[in-house]
Protein backbone atom coordinates (compact mmCIF):
# COMPACT_ATOMS: atom_id res chain seq x y z
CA UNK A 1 86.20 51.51 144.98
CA UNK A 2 84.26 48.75 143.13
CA UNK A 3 80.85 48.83 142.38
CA UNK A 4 78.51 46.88 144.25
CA UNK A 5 76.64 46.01 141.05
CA UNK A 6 78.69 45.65 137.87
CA UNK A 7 81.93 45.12 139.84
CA UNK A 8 83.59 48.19 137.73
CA UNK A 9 85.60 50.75 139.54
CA UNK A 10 82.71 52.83 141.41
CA UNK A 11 82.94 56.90 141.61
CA UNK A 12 79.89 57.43 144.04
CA UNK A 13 79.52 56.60 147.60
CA UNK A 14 75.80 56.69 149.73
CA UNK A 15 75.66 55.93 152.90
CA UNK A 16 79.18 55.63 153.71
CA UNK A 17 79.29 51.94 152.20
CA UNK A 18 77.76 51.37 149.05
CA UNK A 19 79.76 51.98 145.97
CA UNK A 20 78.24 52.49 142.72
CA UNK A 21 79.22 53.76 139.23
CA UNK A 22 78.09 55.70 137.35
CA UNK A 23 75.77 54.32 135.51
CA UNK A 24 74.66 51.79 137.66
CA UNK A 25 73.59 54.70 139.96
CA UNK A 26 71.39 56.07 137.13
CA UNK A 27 69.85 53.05 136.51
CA UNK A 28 69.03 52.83 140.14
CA UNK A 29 67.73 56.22 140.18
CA UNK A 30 65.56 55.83 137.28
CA UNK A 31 64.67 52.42 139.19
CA UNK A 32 63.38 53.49 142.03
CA UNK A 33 61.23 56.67 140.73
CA UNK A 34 59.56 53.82 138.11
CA UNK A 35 58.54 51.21 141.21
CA UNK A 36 57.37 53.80 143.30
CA UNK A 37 54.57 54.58 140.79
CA UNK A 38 54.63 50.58 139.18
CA UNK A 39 54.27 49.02 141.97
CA UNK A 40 51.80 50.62 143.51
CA UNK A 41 49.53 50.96 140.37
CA UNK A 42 48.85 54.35 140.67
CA UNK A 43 49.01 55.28 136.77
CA UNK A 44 46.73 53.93 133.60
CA UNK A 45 47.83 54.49 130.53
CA UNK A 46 48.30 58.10 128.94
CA UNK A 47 46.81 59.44 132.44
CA UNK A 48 46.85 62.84 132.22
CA UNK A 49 49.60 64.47 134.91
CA UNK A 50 50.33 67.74 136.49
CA UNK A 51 53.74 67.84 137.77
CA UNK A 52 54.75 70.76 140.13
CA UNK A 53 57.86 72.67 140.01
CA UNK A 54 59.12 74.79 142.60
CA UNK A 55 62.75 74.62 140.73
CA UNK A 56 64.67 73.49 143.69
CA UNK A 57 66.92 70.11 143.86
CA UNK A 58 63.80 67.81 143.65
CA UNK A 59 61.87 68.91 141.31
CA UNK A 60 64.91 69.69 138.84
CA UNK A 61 65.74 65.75 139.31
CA UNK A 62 61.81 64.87 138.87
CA UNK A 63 61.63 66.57 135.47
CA UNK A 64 64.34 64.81 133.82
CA UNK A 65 63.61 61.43 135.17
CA UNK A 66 60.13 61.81 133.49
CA UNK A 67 61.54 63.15 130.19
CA UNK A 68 63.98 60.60 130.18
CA UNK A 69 60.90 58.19 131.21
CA UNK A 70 58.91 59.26 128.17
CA UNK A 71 61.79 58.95 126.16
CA UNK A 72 62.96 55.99 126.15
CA UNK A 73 61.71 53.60 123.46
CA UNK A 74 60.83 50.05 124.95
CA UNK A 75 58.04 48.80 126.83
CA UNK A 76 59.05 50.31 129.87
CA UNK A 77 58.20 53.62 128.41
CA UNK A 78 56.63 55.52 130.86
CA UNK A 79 52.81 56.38 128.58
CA UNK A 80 51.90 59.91 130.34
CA UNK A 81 50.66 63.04 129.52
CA UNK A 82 52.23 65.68 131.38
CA UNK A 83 51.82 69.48 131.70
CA UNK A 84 53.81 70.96 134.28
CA UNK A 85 52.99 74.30 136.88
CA UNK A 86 55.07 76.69 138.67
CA UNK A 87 53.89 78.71 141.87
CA UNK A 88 55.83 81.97 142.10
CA UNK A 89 56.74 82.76 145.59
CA UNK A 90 57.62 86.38 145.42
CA UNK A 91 56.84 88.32 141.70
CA UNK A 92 57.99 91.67 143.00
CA UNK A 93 61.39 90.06 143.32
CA UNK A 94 63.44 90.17 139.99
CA UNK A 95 65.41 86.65 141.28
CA UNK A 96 62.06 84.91 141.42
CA UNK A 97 61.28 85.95 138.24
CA UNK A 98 64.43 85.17 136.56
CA UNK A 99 63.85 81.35 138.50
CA UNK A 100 60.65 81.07 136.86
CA UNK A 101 62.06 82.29 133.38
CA UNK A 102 64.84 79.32 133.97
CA UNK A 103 62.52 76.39 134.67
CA UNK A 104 60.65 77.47 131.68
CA UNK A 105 63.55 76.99 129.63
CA UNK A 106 64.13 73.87 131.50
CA UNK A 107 60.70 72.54 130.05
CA UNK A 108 61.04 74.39 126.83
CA UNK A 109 64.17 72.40 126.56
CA UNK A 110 62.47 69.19 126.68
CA UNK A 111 59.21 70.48 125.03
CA UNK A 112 56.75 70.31 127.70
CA UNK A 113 53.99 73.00 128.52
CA UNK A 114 54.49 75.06 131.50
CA UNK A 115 52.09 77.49 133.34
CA UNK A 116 53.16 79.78 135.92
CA UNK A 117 51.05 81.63 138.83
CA UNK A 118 51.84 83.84 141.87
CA UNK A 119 50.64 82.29 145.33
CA UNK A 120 48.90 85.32 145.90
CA UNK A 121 45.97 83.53 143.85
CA UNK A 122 45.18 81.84 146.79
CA UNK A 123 43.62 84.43 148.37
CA UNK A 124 40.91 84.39 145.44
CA UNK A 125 38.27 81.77 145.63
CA UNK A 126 39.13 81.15 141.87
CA UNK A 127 41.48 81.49 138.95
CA UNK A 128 41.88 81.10 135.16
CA UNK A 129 44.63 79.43 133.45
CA UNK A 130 46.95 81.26 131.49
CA UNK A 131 48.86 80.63 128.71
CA UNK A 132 52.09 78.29 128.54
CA UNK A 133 55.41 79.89 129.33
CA UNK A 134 53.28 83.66 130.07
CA UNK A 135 53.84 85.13 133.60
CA UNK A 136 50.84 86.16 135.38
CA UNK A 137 50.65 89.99 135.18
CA UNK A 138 51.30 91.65 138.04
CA UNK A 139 48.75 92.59 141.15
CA UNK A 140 50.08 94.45 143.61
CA UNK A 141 47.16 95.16 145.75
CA UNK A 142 46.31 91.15 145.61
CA UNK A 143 49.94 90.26 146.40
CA UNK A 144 50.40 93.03 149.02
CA UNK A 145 47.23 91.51 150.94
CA UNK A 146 48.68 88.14 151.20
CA UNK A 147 51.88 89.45 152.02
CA UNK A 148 49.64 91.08 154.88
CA UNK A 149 48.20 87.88 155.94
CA UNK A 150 51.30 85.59 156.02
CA UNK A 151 53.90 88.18 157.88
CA UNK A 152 51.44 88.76 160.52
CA UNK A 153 52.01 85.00 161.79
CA UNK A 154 55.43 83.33 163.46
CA UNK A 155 57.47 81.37 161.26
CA UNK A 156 56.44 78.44 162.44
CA UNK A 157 52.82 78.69 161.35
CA UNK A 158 53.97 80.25 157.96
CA UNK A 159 55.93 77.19 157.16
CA UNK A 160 53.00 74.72 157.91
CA UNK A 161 50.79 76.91 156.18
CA UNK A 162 52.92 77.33 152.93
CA UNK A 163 52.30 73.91 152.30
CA UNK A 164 48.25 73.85 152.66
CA UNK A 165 48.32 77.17 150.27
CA UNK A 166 50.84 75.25 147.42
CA UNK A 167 48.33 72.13 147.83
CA UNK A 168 45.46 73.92 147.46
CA UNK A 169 46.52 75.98 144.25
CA UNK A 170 47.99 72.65 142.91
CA UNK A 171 44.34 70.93 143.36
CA UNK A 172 42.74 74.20 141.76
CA UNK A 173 44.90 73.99 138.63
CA UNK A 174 44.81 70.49 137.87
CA UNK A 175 41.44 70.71 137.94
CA UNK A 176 41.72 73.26 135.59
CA UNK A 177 43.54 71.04 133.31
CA UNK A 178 41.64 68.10 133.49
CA UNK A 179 44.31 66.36 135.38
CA UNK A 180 43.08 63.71 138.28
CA UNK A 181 46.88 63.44 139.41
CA UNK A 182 49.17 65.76 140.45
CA UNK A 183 53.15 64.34 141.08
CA UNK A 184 54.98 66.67 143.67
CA UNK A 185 58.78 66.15 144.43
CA UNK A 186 59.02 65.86 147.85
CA UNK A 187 62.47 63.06 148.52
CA UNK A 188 62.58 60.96 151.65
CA UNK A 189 64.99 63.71 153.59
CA UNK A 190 62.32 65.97 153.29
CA UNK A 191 59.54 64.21 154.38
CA UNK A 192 61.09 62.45 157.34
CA UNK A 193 61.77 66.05 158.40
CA UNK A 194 57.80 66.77 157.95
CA UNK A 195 56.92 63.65 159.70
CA UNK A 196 58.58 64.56 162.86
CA UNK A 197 57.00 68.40 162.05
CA UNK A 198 53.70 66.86 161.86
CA UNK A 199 53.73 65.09 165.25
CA UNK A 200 54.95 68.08 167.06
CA UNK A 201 52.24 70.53 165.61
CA UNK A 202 49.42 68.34 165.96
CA UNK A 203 48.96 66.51 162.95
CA UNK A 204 49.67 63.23 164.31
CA UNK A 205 46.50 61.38 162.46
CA UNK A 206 47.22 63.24 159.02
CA UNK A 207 50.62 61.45 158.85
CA UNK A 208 49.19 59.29 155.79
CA UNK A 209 48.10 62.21 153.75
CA UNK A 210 51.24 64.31 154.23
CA UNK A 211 53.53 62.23 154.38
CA UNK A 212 52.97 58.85 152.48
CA UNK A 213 52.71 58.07 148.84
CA UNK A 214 49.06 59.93 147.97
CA UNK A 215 47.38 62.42 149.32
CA UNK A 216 43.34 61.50 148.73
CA UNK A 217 41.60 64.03 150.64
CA UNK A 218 40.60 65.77 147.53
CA UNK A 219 37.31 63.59 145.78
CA UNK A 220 38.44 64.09 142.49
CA UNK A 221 42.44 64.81 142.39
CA UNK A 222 45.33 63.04 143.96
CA UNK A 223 48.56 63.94 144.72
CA UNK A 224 51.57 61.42 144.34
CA UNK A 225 55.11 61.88 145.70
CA UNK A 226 56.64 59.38 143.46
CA UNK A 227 60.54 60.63 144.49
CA UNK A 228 60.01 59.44 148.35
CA UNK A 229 62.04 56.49 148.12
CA UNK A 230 65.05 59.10 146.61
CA UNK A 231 67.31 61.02 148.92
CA UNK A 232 68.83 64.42 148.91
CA UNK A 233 72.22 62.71 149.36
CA UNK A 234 70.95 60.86 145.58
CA UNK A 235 69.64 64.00 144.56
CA UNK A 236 73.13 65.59 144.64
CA UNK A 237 75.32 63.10 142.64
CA UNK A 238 72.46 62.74 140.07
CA UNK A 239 72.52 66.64 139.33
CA UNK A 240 76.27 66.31 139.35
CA UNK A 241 75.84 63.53 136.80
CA UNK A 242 73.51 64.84 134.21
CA UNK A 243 74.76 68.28 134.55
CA UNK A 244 71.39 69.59 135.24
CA UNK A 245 70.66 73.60 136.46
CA UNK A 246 68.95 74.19 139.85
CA UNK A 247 67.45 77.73 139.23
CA UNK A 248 66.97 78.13 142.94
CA UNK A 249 67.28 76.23 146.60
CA UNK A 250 64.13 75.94 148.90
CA UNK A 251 64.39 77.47 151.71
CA UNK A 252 62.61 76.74 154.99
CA UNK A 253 61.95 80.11 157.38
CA UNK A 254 64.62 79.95 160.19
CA UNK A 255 63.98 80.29 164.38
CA UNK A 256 61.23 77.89 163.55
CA UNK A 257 60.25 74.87 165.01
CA UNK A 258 60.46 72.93 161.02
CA UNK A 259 64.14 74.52 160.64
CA UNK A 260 65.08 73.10 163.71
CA UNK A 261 64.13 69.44 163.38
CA UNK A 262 65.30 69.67 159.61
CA UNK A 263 68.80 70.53 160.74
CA UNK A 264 68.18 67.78 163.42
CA UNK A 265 67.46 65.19 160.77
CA UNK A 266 70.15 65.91 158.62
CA UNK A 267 73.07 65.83 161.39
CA UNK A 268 71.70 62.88 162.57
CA UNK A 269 71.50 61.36 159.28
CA UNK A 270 75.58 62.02 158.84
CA UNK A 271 76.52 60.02 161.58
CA UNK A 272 73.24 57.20 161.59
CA UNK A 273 72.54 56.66 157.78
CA UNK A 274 69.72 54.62 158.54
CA UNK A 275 68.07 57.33 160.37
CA UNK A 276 65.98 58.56 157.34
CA UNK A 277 64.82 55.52 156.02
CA UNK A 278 63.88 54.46 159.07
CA UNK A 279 61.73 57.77 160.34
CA UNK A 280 59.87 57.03 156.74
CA UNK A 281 59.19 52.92 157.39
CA UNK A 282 57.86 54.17 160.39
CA UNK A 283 55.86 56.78 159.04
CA UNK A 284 53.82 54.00 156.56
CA UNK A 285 52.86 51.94 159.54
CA UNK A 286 51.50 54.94 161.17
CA UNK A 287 47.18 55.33 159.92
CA UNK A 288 44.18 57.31 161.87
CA UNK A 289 42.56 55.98 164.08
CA UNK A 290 39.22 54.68 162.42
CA UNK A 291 36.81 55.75 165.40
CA UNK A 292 37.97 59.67 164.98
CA UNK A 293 37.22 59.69 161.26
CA UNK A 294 34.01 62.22 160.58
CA UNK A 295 32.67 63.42 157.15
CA UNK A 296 33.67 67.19 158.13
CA UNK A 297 36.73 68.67 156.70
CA UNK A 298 38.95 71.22 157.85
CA UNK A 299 38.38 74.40 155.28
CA UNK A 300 42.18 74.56 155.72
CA UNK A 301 44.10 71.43 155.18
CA UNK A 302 40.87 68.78 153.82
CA UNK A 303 41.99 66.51 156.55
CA UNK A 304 39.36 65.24 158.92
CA UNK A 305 38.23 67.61 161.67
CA UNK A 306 38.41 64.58 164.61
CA UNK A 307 35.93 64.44 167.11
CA UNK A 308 35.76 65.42 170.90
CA UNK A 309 36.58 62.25 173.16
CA UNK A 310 34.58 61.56 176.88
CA UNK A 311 38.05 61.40 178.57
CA UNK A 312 40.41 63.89 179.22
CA UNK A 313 43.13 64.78 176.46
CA UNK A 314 45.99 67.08 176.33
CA UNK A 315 43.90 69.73 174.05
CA UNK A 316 41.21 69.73 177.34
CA UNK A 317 44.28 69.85 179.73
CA UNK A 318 45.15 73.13 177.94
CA UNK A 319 42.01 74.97 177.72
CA UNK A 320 41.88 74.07 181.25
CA UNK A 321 45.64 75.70 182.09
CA UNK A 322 44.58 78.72 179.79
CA UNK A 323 41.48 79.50 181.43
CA UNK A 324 43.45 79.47 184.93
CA UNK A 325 45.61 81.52 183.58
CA UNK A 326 43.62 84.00 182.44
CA UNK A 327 40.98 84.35 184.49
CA UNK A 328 40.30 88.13 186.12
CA UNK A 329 37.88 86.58 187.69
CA UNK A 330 39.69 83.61 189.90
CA UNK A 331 41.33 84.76 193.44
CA UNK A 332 43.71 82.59 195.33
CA UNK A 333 41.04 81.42 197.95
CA UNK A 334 37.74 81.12 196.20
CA UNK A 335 36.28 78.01 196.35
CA UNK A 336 34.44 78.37 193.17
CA UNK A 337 37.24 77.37 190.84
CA UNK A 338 36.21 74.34 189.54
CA UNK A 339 32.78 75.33 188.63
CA UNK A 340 34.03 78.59 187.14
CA UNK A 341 36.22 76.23 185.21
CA UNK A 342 33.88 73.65 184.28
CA UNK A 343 31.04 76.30 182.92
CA UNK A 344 33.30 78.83 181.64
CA UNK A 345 36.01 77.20 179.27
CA UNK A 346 37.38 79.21 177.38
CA UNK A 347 38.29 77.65 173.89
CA UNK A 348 39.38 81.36 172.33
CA UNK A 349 43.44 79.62 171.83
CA UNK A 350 41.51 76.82 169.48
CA UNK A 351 38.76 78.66 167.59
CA UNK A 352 36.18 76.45 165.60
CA UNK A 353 38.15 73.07 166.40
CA UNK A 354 36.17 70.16 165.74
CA UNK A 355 33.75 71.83 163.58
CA UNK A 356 35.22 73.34 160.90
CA UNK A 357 38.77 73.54 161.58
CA UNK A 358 40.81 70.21 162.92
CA UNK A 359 43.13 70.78 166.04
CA UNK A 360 45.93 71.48 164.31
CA UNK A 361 44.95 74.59 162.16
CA UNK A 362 42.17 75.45 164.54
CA UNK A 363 45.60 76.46 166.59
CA UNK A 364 47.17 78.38 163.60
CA UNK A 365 43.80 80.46 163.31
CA UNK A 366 44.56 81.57 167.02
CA UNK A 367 48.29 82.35 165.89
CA UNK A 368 46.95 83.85 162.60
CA UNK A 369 44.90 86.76 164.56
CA UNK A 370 42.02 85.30 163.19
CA UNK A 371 42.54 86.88 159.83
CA UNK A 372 42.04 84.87 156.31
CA UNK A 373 41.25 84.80 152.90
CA UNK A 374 37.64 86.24 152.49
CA UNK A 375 36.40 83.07 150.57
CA UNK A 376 37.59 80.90 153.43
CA UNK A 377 36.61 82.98 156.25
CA UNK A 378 33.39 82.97 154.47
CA UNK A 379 33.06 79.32 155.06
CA UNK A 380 33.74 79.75 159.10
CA UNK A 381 30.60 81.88 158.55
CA UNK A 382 28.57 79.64 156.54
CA UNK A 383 28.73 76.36 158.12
């Protein structure tokens, strides 16, 4: 094998055709995480960063391309300040805990600040910022409740959700820090797979925000995905490369509707290797549609809550089926159905939507038994 850019003998292979060495690859790597943020002039200089680390794949490759970023000594030194966060999934669990102890070695390592806190702090309407490399103390009635409150819904609602609660702790602490950008390492495998996710639960017109390069629903803080031109097939022979330690592998909840068109993507993507780059060019041409756009938010996701349209649409068509359905009160021969059906709608399967909650979550609240954190179910009440 020869590689496609210096001509030397090549060692790594993407996409079944293009042959690169090994340093040529790193370059490349180090390439493409640089224009991504360069070329769309997203950074000044010595902005002030939070960088999220979950301590999979991504975000292992993410923190060494930005130490190796601020590193280097030429002018295309990459002039941040960065202080990093980790979310702790599960702190009753001594594996999770041992994962968080690794990345902060990993950072340690490199000397960068770290702070860690449970996701159970999003059930709190605020929190304070601990100390660098401290775990948050344990509390078990706080993390039992939200253990409550996310086991109680299928796995396909927990999945969407897990991303709105990571987001909104990730906006809370940057704030916190003083930070007005927050980097996240989502690659392009992954977000193809949330693209596809996103149309089939609903969120359709919040492609841009969940799926493109920022995420500007917040006023003050925005979130940047600056490793979405970088796939997982990339991912691998980098960590192979630098010899770097993945303390532990995301996982996404199986028999769920996310698990299933991940697996989709993938297999697809071993015999089509143009199939994820082309599910993401698709994705940027893909914007909301201007005449929807309101100044209400969703309380959930900060996306906008859409408006109700004069002609019929599918979210009509099944409040419509639903009331049918239901209905104690409809009998085979009546001839009263479509005025029962026309004065009696019953909207209970999409609670709040257009108000306060947009169609997508509006749905999840159904699935959720209509149970949330008290500061946001205060909200419901107070708008």
């Amino acid at each position: 094998m020869i590689c496609k850019k210096c001509k030397n003998p090549g060692t790594i292979v993407l996409r079944k055709k293009d042959n690169y060495c090994e340093e040529c690859f790193t370059a490349s790597m180090n390439h493409k995480f640089r224009a991504c943020i360069g070329k769309n002039k997203i950074l000044s200089s010595n902005e002030k960063v939070l960088v999220c680390l979950s301590g999979g794949t991504g975000s292992s490759v993410l923190l060494n391309l930005i130490f190796d970023g601020i590193s280097v000594d030429s002018h295309k030194k990459l002039r941040i300040k960065v202080c990093f966060l980790h979310v702790l999934m599960d702190a009753a669990d001594d594996n999770t805990l041992n994962q968080a102890q690794k990345i902060m070695d990993q950072c340690r390592k490199r000397n960068f600040n770290v702070h860690v806190t449970h996701i159970s702090e999003y059930m709190k309407p605020s929190s304070e910022l601990l100390e660098s490399y401290c775990l948050p103390s344990k509390n078990l009635k706080l993390e039992q409740e939200f253990s409550n409150f996310i086991n109680k819904m299928p796995s396909t609602i927990s999945n969407d959700l897990y991303p709105k609660i990571k987001r909104s702790l990730f906006i809370r602490y940057a704030k916190l820090l003083n930070c007005n950008l927050v980097f996240t390492a989502e690659t392009t495998t992954t977000l193809a797979s949330n693209l596809l996710s996103n149309l089939a639960l609903g969120r359709g017109s919040q492609v841009q925000n969940d799926v493109g390069l920022c995420d500007t629903r917040d006023d003050t803080v925005t979130i940047v995905r600056p490793m979405r031109d970088i796939s997982k097939e990339e991912l691998d022979h980098y960590l192979n490369i630098k010899q770097l330690e993945v303390p532990h592998y995301d996982k996404t909840k199986q028999n769920s509707l996310q698990s299933v068109i991940n697996t989709f993507v993938i297999n697809l993507q071993e015999s089509f290797p143009a199939t994820i780059s082309t599910v993401c060019k698709t994705a940027d041409k893909i914007s909301a549609i201007d005449e929807v756009q309101t100044k209400e938010t969703c309380i959930m996701c900060q996306s906008n809550v859409g408006t109700e349209k004069t002609t019929l649409t599918a979210f009509d068509a099944t409040n419509f089926s639903r009331t049918i359905s239901n209905s104690e009160l409809l009998d085979g021969g009546s001839s009263n159905h479509l005025h029962f059906t026309e004065n009696n709608i019953n909207k209970s399967m999409f609670p709040f939507i257009y108000k306060h909650l947009c169609f997508s979550c509006s749905r999840n609240y159904s699935e959720m038994k209509h149970t949330l954190p008290n500061h946001v179910q205060n909200l419901l009440k107070d708008k």
